[in-house]
N, C-alpha and C. Protein backbone atom coordinates (compact mmCIF):
# COMPACT_ATOMS: atom_id res chain seq x y z
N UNK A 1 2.47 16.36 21.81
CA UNK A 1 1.69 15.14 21.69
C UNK A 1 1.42 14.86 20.21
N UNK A 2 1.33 13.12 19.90
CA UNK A 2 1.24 12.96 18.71
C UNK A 2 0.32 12.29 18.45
N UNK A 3 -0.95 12.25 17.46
CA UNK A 3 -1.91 11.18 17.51
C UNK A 3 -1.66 10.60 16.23
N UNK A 4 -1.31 9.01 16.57
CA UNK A 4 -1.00 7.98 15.27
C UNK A 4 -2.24 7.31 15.19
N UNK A 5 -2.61 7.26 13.70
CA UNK A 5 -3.96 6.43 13.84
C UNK A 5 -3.57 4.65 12.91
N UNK A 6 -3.99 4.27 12.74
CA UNK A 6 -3.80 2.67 11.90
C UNK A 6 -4.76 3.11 11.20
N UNK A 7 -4.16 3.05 9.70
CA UNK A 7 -5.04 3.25 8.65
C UNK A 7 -5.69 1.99 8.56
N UNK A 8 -4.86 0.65 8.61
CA UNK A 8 -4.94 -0.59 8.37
C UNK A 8 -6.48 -1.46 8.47
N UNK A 9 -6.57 -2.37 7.99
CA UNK A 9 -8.08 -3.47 8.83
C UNK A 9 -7.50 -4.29 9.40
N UNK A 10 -6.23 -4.72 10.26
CA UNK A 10 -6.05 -5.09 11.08
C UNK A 10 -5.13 -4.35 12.21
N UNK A 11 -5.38 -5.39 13.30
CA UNK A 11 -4.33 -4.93 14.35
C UNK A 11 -3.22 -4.26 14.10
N UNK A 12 -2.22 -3.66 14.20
CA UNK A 12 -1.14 -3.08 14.67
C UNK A 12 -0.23 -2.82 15.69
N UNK A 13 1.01 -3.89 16.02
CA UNK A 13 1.72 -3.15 17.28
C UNK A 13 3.25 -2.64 16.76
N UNK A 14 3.39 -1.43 17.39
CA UNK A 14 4.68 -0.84 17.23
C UNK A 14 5.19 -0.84 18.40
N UNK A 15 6.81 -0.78 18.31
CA UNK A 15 7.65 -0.32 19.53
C UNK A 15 7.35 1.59 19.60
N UNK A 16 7.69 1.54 20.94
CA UNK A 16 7.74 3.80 21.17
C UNK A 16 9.26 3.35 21.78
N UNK A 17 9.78 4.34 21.33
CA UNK A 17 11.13 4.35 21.97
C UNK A 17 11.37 4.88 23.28
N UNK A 18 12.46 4.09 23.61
CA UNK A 18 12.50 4.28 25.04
C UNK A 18 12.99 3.10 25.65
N UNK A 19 12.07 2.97 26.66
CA UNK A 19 12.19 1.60 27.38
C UNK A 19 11.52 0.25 27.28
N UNK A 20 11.42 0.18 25.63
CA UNK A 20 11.27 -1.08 25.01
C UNK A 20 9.29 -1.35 25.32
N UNK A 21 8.90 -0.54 25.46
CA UNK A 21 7.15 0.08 25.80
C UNK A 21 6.54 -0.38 24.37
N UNK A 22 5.45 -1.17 23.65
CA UNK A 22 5.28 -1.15 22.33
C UNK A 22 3.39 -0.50 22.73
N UNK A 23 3.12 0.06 21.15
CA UNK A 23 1.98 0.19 21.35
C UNK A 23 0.76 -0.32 20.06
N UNK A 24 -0.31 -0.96 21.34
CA UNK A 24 -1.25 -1.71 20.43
C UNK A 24 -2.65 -0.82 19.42
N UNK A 25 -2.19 -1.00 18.44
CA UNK A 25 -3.55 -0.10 17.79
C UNK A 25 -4.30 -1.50 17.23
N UNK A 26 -5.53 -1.15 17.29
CA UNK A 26 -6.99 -2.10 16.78
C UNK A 26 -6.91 -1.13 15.39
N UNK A 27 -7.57 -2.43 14.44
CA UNK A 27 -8.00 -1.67 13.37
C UNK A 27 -8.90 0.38 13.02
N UNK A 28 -7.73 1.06 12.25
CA UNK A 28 -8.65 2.61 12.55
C UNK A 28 -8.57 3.12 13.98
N UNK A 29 -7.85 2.51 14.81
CA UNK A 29 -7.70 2.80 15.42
C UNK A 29 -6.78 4.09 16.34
N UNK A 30 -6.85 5.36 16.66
CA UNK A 30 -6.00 6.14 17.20
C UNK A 30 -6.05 6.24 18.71
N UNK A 31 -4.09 6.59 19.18
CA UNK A 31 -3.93 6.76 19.93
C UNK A 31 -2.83 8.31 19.85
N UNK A 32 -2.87 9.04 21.15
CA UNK A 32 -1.91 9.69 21.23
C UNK A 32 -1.01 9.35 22.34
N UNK A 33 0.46 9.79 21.92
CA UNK A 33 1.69 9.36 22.37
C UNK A 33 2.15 11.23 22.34
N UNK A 34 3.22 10.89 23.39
CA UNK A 34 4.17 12.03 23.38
C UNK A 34 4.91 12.31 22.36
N UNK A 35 6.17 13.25 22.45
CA UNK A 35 6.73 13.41 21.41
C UNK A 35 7.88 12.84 21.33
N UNK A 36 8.40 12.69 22.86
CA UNK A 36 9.72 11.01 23.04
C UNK A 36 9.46 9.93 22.78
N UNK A 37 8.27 9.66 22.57
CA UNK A 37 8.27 8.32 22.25
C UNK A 37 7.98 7.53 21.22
N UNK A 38 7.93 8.53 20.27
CA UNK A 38 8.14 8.69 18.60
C UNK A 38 9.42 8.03 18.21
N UNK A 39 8.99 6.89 17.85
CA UNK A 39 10.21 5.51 17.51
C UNK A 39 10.68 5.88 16.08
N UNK A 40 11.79 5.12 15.55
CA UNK A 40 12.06 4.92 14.14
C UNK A 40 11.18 4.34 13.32
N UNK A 41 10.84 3.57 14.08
CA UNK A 41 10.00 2.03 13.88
C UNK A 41 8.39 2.84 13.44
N UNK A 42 8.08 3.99 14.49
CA UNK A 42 6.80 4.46 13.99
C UNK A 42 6.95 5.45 12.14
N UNK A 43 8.43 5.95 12.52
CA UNK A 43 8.56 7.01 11.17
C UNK A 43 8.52 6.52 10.66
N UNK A 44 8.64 4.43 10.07
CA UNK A 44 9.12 4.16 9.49
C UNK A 44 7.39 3.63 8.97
N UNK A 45 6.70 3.15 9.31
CA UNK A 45 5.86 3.32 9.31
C UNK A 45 4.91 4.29 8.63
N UNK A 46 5.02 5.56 9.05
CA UNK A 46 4.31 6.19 8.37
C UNK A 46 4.96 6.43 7.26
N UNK A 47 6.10 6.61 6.89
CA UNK A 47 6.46 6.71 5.61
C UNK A 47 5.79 5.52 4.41
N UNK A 48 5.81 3.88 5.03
CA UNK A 48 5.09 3.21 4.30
C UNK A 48 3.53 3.10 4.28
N UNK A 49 2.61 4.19 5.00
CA UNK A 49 1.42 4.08 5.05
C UNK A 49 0.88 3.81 5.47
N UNK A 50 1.42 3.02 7.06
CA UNK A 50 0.30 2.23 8.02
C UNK A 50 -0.04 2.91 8.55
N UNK A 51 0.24 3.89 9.33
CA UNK A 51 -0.23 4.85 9.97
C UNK A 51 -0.14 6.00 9.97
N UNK A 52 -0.54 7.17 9.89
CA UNK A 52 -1.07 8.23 9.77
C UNK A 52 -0.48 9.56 10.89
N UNK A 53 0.31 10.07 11.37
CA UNK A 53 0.90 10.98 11.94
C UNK A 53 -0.21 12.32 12.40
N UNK A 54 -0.78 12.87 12.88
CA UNK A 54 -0.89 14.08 13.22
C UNK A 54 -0.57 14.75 14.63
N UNK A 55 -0.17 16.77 14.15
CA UNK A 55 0.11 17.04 15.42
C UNK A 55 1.48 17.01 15.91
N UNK A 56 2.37 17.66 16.60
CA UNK A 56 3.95 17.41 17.07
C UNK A 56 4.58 17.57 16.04
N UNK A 57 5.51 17.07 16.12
CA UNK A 57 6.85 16.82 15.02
C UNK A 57 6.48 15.85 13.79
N UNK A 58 5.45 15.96 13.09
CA UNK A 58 5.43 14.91 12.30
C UNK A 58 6.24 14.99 11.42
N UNK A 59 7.12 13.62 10.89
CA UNK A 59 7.88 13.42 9.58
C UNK A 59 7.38 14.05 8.68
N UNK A 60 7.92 14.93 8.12
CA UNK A 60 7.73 15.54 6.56
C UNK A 60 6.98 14.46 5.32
N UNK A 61 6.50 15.40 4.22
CA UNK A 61 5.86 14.41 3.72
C UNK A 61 6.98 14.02 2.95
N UNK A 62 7.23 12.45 2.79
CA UNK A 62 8.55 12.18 2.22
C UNK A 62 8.10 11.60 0.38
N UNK A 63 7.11 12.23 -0.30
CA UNK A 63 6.61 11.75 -1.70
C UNK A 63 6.76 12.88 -2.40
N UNK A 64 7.85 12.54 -3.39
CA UNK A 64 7.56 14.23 -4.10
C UNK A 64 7.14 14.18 -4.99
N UNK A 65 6.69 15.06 -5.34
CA UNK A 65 4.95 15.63 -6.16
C UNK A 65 6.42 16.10 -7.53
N UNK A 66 6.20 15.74 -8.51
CA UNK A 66 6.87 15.73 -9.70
C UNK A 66 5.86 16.68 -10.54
N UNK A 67 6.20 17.74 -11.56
CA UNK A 67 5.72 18.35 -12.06
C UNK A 67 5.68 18.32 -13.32
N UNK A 68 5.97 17.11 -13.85
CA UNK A 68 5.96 16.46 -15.21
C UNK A 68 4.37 15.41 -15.41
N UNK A 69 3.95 15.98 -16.51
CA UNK A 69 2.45 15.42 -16.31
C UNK A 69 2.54 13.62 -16.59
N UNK A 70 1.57 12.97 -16.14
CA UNK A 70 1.83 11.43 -16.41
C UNK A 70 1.80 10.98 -17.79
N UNK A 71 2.55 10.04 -17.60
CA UNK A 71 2.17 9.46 -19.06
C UNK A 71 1.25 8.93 -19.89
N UNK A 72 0.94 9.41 -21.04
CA UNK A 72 -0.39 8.81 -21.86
C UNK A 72 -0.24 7.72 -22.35
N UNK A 73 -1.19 6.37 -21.97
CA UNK A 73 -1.35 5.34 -23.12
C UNK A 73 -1.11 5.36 -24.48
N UNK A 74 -0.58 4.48 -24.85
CA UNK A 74 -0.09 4.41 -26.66
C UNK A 74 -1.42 4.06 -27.19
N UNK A 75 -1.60 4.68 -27.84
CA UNK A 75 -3.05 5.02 -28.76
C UNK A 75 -2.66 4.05 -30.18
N UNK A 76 -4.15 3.34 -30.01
CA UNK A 76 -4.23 2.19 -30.76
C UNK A 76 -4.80 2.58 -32.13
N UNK A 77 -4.51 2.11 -33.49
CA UNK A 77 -5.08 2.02 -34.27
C UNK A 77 -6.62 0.81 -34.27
N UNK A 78 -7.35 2.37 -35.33
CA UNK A 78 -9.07 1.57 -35.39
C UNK A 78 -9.82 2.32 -36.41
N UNK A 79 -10.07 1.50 -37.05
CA UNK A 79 -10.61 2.13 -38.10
C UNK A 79 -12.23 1.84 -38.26
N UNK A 80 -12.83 2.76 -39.01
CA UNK A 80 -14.19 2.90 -38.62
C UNK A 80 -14.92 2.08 -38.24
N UNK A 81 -15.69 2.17 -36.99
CA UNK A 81 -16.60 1.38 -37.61
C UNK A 81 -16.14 -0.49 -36.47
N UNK A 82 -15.02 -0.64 -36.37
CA UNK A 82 -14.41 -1.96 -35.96
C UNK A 82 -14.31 -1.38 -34.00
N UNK A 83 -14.06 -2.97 -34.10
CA UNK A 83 -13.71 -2.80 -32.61
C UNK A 83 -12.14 -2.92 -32.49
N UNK A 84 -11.66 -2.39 -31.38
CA UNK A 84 -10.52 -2.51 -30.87
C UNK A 84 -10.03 -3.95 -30.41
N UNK A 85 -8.64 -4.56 -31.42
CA UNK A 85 -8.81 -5.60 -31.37
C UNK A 85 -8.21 -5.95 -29.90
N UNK A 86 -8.13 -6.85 -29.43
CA UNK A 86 -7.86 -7.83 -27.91
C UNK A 86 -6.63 -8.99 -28.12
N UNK A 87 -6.10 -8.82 -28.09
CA UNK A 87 -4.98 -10.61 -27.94
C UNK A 87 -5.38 -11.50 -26.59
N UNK A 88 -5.81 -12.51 -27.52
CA UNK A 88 -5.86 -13.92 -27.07
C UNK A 88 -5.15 -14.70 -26.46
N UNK A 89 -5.28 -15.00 -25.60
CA UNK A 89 -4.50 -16.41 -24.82
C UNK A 89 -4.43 -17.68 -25.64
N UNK A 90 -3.65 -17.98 -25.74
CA UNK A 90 -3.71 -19.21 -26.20
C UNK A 90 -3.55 -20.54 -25.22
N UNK A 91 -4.63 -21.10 -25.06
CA UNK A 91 -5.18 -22.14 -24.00
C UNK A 91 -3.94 -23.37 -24.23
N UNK A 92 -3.51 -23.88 -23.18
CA UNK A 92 -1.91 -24.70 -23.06
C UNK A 92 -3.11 -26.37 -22.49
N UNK A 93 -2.36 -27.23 -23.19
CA UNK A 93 -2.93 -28.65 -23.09
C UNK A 93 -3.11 -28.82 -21.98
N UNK A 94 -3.84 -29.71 -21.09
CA UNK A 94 -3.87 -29.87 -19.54
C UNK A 94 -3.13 -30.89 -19.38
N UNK A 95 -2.01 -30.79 -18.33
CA UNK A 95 -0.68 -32.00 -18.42
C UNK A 95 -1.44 -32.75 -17.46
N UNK A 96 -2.29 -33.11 -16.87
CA UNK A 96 -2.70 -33.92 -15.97
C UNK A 96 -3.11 -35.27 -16.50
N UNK A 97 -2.70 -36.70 -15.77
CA UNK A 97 -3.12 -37.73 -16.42
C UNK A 97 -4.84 -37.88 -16.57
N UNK A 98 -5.33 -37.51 -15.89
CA UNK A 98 -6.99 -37.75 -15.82
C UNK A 98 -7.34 -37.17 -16.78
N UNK A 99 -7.21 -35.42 -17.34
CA UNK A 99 -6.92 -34.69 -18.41
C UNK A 99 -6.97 -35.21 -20.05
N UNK A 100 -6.29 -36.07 -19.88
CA UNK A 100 -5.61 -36.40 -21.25
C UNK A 100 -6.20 -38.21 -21.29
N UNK A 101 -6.45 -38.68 -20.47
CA UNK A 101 -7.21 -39.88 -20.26
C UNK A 101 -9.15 -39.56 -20.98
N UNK A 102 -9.29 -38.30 -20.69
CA UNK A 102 -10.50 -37.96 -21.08
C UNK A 102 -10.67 -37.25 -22.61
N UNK A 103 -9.55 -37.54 -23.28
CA UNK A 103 -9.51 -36.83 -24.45
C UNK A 103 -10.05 -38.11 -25.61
């Protein structure tokens, strides 16, 4: 037996394989299912995060954990005392006739 939960804030329906059977999860919601009726459609699923596997045959965790540390931000020049400078937008004319009627 497998209990899939919906991580999601909304509804959820999947197919279970088989005989075309789908199943409805409510938001956070868990149900358990057998271990036949563990669809593609559900692996496929948990691989993208909607739902949550425990128990039975669950899919492996398919994210691999890399052992190279992350990368550091490029470190800004600042000299005493100042703030770290910011780039500006530069504000674009308003093409609207009412816009430019009011100028």
């Amino acid at each position: 037996m497998i209990e899939i939960k919906n991580l999601l804030f909304q509804p959820l329906t999947l197919y279970l394989a088989g005989d075309g059977r789908g199943l409805h999860l409510n938001p956070r919601e868990s149900r358990t299912v057998s271990d036949d009726d563990l669809s593609p459609e559900i692996e496929a699923a948990a691989k993208r995060g909607l739902v949550s596997l425990t128990g039975g045959s669950a899919p492996p965790e398919t994210v691999p954990h890399s052992e190279k540390p992350l990368d550091k931000p490029p470190e800004t020049e600042q000299r005493d005392g100042e703030k770290p400078k910011t780039k500006r937008r530069k504000r674009l004319p308003a093409a609207t006739p009412a816009a430019q009627a009011g100028r």
